[in-house]
Protein backbone atom coordinates (compact mmCIF):
# COMPACT_ATOMS: atom_id res chain seq x y z
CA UNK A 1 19.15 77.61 185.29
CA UNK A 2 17.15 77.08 182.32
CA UNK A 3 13.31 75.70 183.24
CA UNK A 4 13.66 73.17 180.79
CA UNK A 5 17.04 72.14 181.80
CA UNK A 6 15.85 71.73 185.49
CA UNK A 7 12.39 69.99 184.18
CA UNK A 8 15.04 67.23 182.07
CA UNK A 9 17.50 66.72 185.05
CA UNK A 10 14.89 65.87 187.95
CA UNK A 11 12.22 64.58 185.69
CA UNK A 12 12.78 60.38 184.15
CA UNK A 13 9.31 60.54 182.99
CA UNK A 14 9.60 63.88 181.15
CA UNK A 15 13.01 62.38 179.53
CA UNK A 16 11.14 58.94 178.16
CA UNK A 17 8.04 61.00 176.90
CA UNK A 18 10.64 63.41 175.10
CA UNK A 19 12.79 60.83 173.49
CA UNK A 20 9.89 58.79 172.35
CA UNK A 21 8.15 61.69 171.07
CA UNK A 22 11.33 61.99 168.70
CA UNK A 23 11.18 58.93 167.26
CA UNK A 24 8.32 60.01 164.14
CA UNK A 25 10.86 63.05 163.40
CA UNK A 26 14.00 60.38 163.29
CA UNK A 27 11.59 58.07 161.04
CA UNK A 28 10.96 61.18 158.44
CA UNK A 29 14.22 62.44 158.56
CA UNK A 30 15.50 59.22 157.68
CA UNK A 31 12.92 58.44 154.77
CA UNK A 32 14.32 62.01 153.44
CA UNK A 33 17.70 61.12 153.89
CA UNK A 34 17.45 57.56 152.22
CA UNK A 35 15.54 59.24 148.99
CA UNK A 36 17.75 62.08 148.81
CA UNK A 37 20.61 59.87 148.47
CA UNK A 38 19.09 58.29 145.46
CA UNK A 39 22.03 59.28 143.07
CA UNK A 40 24.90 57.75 145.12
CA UNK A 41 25.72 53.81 145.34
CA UNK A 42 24.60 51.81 147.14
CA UNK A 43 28.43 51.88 148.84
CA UNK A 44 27.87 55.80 148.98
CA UNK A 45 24.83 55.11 150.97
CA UNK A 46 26.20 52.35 153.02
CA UNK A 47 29.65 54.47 153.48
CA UNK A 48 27.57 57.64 154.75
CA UNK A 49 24.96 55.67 157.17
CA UNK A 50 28.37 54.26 158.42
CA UNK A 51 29.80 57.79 159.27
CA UNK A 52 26.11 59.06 160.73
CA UNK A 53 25.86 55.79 163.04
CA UNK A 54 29.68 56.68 163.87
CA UNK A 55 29.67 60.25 164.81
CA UNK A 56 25.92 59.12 166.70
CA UNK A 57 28.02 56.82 168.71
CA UNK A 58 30.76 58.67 169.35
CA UNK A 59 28.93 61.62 170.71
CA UNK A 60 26.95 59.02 172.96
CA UNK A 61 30.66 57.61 174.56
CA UNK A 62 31.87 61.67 175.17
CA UNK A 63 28.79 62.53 176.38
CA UNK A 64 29.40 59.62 178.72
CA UNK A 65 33.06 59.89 178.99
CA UNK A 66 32.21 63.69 180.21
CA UNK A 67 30.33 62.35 183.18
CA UNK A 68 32.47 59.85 184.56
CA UNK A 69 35.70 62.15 184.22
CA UNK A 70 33.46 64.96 186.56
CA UNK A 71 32.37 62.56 188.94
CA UNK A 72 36.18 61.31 189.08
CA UNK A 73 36.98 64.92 189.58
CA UNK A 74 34.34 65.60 192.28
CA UNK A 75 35.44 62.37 194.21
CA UNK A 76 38.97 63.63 194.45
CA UNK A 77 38.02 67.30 194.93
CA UNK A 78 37.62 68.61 198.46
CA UNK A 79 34.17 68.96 199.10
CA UNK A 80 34.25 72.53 198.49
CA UNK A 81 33.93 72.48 195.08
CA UNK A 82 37.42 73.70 194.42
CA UNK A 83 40.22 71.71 192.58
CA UNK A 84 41.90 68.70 194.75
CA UNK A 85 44.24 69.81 197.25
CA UNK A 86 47.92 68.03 197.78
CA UNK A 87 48.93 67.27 200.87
């Protein structure tokens, strides 16, 4: 496994300090964004923060969705890792 994989699955802390740490390079890349977009509409601009905030939140609920359907699966499997077994 990747070190930095391992260091953001058993590490909280590590997490936090990384997604705070983001939060300047969201700020900038907005402020580029919202001046970039300086020769659409207003609705242009509204209409394409819409889709950004939508795709943002729908990769949040899969990423989500992902985890509960493989715990789901690794309640009904076995306990040997393997597919569920009928019968």
């Amino acid at each position: 496994m990747n070190p930095t994989t391992r260091l953001f699955r058993r590490s909280r802390a590590f997490r936090l300090l990384f997604y705070v740490s983001m939060v300047p390079l969201w700020a900038l890349i907005a402020f580029i964004s919202f001046n970039s977009l300086g020769g659409y509409s207003e609705v242009g601009d509204l209409t394409l923060l819409a889709l950004i905030m939508f795709f943002a939140l729908w990769a949040w609920w899969y990423g989500e969705d992902r985890d509960r359907r493989r715990a789901a699966t690794a309640n009904r499997a076995d306990g040997n890792g393997g597919p569920p077994t009928i019968g």
